[in-house]
N, C-alpha and C. Protein backbone atom coordinates (compact mmCIF):
# COMPACT_ATOMS: atom_id res chain seq x y z
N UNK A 1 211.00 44.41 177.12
CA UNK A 1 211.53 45.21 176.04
C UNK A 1 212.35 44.29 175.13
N UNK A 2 212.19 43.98 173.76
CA UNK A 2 212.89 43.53 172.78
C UNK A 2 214.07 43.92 173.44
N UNK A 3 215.14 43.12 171.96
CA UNK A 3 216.33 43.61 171.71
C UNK A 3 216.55 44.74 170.76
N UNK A 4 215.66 45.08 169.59
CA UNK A 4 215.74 45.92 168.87
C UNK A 4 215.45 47.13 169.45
N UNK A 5 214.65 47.08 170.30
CA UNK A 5 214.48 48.57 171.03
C UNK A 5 214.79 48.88 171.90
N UNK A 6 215.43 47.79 172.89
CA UNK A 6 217.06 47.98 174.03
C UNK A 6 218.49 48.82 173.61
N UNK A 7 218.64 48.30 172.35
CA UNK A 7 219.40 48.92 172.11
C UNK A 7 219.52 50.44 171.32
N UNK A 8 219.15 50.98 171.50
CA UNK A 8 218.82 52.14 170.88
C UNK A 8 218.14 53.13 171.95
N UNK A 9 217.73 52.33 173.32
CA UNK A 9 217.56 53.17 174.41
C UNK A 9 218.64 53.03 175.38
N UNK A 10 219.61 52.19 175.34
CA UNK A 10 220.97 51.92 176.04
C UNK A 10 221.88 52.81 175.34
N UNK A 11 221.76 53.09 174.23
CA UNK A 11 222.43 53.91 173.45
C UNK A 11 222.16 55.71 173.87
N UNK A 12 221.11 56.18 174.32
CA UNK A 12 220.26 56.98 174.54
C UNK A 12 220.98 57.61 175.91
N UNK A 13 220.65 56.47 176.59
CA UNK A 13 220.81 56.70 178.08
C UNK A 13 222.24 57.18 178.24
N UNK A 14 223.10 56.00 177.46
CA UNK A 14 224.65 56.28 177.47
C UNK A 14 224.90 57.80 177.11
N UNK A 15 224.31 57.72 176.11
CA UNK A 15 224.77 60.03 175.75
C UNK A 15 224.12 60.82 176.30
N UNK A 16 223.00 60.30 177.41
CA UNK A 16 222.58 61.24 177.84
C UNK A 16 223.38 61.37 179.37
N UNK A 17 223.47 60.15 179.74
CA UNK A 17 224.83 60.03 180.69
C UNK A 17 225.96 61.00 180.77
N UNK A 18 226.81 61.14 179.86
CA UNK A 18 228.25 61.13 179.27
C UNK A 18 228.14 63.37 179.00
N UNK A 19 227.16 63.46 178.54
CA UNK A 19 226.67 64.35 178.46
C UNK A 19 226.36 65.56 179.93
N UNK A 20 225.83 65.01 180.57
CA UNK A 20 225.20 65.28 182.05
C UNK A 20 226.89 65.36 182.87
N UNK A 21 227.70 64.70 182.50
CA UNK A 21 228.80 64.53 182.76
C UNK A 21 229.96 65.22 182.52
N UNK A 22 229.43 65.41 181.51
CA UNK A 22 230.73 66.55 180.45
C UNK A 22 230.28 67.53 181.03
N UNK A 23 228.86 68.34 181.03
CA UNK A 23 228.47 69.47 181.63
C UNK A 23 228.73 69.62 182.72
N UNK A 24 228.75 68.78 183.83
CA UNK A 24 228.70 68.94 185.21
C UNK A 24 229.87 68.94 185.40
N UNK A 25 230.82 68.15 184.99
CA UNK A 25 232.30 68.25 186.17
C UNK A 25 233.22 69.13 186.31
N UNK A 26 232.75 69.88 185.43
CA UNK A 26 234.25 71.23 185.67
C UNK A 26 233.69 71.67 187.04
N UNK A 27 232.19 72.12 187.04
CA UNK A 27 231.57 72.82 188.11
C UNK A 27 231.81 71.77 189.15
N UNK A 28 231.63 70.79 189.16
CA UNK A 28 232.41 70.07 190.30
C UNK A 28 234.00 70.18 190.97
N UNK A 29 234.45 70.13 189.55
CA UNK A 29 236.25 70.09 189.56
C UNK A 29 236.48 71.16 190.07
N UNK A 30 235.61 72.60 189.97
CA UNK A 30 236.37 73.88 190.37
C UNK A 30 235.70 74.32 190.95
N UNK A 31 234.69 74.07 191.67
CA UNK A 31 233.73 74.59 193.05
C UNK A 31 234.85 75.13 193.99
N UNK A 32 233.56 76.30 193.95
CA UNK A 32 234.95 77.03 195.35
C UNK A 32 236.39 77.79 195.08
N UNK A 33 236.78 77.04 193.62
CA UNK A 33 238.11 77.47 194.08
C UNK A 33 238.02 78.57 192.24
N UNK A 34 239.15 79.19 192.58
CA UNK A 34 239.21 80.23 191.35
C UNK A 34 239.86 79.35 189.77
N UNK A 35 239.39 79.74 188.78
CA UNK A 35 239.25 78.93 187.70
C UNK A 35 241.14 79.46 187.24
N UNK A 36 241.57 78.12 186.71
CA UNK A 36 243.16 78.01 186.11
C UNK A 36 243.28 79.54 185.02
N UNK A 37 244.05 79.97 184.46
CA UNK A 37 244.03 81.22 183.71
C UNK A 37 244.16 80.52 182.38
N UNK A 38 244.48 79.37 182.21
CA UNK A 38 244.30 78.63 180.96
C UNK A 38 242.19 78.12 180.41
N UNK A 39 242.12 78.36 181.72
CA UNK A 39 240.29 77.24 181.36
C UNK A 39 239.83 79.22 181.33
N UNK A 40 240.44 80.36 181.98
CA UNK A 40 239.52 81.07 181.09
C UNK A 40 240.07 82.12 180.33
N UNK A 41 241.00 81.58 179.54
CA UNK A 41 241.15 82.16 178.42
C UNK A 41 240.48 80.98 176.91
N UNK A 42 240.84 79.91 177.27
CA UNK A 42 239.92 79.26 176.60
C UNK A 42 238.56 79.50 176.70
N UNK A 43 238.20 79.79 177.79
CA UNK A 43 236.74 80.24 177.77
C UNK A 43 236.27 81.72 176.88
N UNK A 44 237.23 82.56 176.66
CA UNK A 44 237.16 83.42 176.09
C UNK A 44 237.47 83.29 174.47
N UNK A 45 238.40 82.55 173.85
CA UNK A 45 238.32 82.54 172.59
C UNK A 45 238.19 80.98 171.91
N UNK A 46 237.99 79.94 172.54
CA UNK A 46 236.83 79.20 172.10
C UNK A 46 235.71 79.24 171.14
N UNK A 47 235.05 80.31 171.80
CA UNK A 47 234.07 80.62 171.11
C UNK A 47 233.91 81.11 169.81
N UNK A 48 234.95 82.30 169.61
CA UNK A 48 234.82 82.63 168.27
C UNK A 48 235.53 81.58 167.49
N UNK A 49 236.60 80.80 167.99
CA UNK A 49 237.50 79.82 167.09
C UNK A 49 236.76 79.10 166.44
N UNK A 50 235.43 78.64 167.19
CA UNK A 50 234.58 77.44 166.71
C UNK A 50 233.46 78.19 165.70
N UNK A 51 233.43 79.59 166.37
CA UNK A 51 232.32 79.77 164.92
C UNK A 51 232.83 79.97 163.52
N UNK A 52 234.01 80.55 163.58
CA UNK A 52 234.86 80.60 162.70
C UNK A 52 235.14 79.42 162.22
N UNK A 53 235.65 78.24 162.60
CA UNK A 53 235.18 76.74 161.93
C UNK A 53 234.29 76.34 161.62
N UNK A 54 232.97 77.01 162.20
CA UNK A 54 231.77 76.07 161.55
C UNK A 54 231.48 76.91 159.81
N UNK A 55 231.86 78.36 159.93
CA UNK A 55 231.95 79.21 158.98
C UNK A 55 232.38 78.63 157.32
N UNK A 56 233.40 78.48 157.86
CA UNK A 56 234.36 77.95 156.53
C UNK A 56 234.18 76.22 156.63
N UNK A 57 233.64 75.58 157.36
CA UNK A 57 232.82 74.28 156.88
C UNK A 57 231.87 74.69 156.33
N UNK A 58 230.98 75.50 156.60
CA UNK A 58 229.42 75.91 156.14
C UNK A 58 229.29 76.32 154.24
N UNK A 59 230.55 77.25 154.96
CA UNK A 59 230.80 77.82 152.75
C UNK A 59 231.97 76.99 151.81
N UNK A 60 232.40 75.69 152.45
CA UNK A 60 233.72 75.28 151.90
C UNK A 60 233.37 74.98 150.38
N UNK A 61 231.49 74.71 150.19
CA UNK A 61 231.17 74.09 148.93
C UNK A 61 230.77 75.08 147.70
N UNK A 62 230.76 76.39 148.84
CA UNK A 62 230.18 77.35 147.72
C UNK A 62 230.69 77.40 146.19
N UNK A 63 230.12 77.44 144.97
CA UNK A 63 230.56 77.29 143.99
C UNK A 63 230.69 78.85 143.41
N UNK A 64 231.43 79.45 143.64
CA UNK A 64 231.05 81.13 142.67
C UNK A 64 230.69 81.39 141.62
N UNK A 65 230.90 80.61 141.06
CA UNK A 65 230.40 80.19 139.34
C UNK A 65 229.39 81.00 139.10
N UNK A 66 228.20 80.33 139.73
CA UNK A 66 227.10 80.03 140.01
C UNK A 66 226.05 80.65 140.63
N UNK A 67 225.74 82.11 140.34
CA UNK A 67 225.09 83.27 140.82
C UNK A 67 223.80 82.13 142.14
N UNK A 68 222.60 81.59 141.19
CA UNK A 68 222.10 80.83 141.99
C UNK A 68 222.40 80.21 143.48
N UNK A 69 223.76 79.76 142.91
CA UNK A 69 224.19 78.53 144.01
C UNK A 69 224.51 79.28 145.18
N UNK A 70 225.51 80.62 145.26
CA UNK A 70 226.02 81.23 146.10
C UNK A 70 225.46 82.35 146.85
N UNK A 71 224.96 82.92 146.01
CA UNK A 71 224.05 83.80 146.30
C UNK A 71 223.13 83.98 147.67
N UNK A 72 222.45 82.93 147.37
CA UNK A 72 221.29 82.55 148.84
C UNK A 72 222.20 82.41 149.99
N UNK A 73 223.52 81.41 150.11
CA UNK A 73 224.26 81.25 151.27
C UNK A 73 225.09 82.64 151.51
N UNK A 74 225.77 83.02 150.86
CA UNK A 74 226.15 84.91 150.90
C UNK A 74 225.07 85.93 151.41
N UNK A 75 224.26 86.01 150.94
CA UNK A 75 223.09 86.77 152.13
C UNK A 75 222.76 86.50 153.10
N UNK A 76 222.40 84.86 153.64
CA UNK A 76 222.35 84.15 155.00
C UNK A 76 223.50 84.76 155.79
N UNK A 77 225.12 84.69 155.17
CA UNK A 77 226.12 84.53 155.80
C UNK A 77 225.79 86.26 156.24
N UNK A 78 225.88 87.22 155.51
CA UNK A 78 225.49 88.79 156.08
C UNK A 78 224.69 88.91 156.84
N UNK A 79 223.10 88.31 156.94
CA UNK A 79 221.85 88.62 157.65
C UNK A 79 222.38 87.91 158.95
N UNK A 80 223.05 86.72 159.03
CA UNK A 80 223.29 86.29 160.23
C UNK A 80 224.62 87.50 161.16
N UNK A 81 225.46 87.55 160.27
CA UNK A 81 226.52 88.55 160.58
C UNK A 81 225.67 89.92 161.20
N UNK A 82 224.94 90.58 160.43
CA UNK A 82 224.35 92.09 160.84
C UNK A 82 223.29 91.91 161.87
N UNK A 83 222.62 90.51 162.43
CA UNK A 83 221.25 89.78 163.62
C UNK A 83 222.31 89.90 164.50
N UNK A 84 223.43 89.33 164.41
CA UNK A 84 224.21 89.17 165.53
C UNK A 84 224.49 90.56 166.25
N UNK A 85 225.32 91.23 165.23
CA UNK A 85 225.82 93.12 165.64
C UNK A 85 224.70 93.47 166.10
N UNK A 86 223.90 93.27 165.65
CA UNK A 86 222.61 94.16 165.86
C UNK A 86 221.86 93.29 167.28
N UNK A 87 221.62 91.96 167.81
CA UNK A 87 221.08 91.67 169.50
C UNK A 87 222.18 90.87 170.18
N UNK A 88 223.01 90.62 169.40
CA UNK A 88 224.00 90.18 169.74
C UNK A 88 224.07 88.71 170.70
N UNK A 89 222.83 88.24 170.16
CA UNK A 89 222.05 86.92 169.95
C UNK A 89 222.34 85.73 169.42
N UNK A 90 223.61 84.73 170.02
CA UNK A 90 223.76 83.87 169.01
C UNK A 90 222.89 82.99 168.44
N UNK A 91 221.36 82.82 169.19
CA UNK A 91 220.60 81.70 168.70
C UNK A 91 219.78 82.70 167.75
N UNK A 92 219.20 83.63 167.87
CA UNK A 92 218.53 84.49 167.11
C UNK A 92 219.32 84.81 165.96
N UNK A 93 220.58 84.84 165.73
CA UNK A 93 221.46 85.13 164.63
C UNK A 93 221.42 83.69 163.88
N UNK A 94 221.72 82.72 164.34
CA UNK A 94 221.93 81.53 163.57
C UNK A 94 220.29 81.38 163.03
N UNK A 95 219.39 81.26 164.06
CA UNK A 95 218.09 81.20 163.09
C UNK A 95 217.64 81.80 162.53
N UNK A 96 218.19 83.33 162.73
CA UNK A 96 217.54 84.11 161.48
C UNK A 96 218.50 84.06 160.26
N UNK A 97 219.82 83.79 160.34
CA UNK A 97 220.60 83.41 159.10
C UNK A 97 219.95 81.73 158.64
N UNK A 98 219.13 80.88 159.43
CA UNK A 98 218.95 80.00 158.16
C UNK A 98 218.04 79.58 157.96
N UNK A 99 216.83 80.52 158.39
CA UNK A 99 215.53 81.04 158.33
C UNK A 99 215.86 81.46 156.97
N UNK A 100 215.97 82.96 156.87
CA UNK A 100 216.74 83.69 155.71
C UNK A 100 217.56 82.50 154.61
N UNK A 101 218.12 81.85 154.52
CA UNK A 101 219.05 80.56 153.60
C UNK A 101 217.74 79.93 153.14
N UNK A 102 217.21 79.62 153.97
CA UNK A 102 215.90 78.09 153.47
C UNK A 102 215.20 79.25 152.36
N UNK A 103 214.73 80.22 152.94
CA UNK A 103 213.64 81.51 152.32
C UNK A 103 214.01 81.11 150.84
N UNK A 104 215.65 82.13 150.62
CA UNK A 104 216.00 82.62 149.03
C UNK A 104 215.89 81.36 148.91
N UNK A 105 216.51 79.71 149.39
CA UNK A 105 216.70 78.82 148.13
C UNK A 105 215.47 78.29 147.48
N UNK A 106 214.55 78.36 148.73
CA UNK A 106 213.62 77.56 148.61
C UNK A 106 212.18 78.57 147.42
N UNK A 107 212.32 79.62 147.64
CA UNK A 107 211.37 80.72 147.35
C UNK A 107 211.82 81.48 145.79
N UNK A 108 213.27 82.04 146.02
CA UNK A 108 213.88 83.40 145.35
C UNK A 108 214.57 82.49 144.47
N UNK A 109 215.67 81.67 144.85
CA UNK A 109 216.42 81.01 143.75
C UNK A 109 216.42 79.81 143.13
């Protein structure tokens, strides 16, 4: 194996490592025994904290100006909002909100 393509599978291996790692050790760390009241309350609002950040990263650029510009991401942001209420599906919500996004920009606006 070259060097050009060593490195970029050492690189690979390393995150797939580190990864396998991150996932596994709590379940190691807390086998058996009952989980801290801190790891599950974090486990409980985690989740929305981070979608709620990816949210307002997602629209930070929206321009309102700009019927076009906003428009398409404002309907994504609802269709994903009402997929969710409605199977309560986070992967089915995110892809049908940007399923729905690609559609209007690419098609409608």
């Amino acid at each position: 194996m070259s060097s050009q393509t060593a490195w970029p599978v050492a690189v690979i291996v390393i995150c797939m490592v580190c990864t396998i790692l991150e996932r596994s050790l709590p379940f190691l760390i807390f086998r058996g025994k009952e989980l801290p009241e801190a790891v599950v309350y974090l486990g409980r609002v985690l989740p929305m904290a981070i979608m709620t950040t990816l949210i307002f990263y997602c629209m930070r650029e929206i321009r309102f100006t700009d019927a076009a510009a906003c428009l398409p991401q404002l309907i994504a942001a609802a269709v994903t909002a009402l997929l969710h209420l409605w199977k309560g599906n986070t992967m089915v919500s995110i892809a049908g909100g940007t399923l729905c996004c690609m559609l209007l920009t690419q098609l409608v606006f």
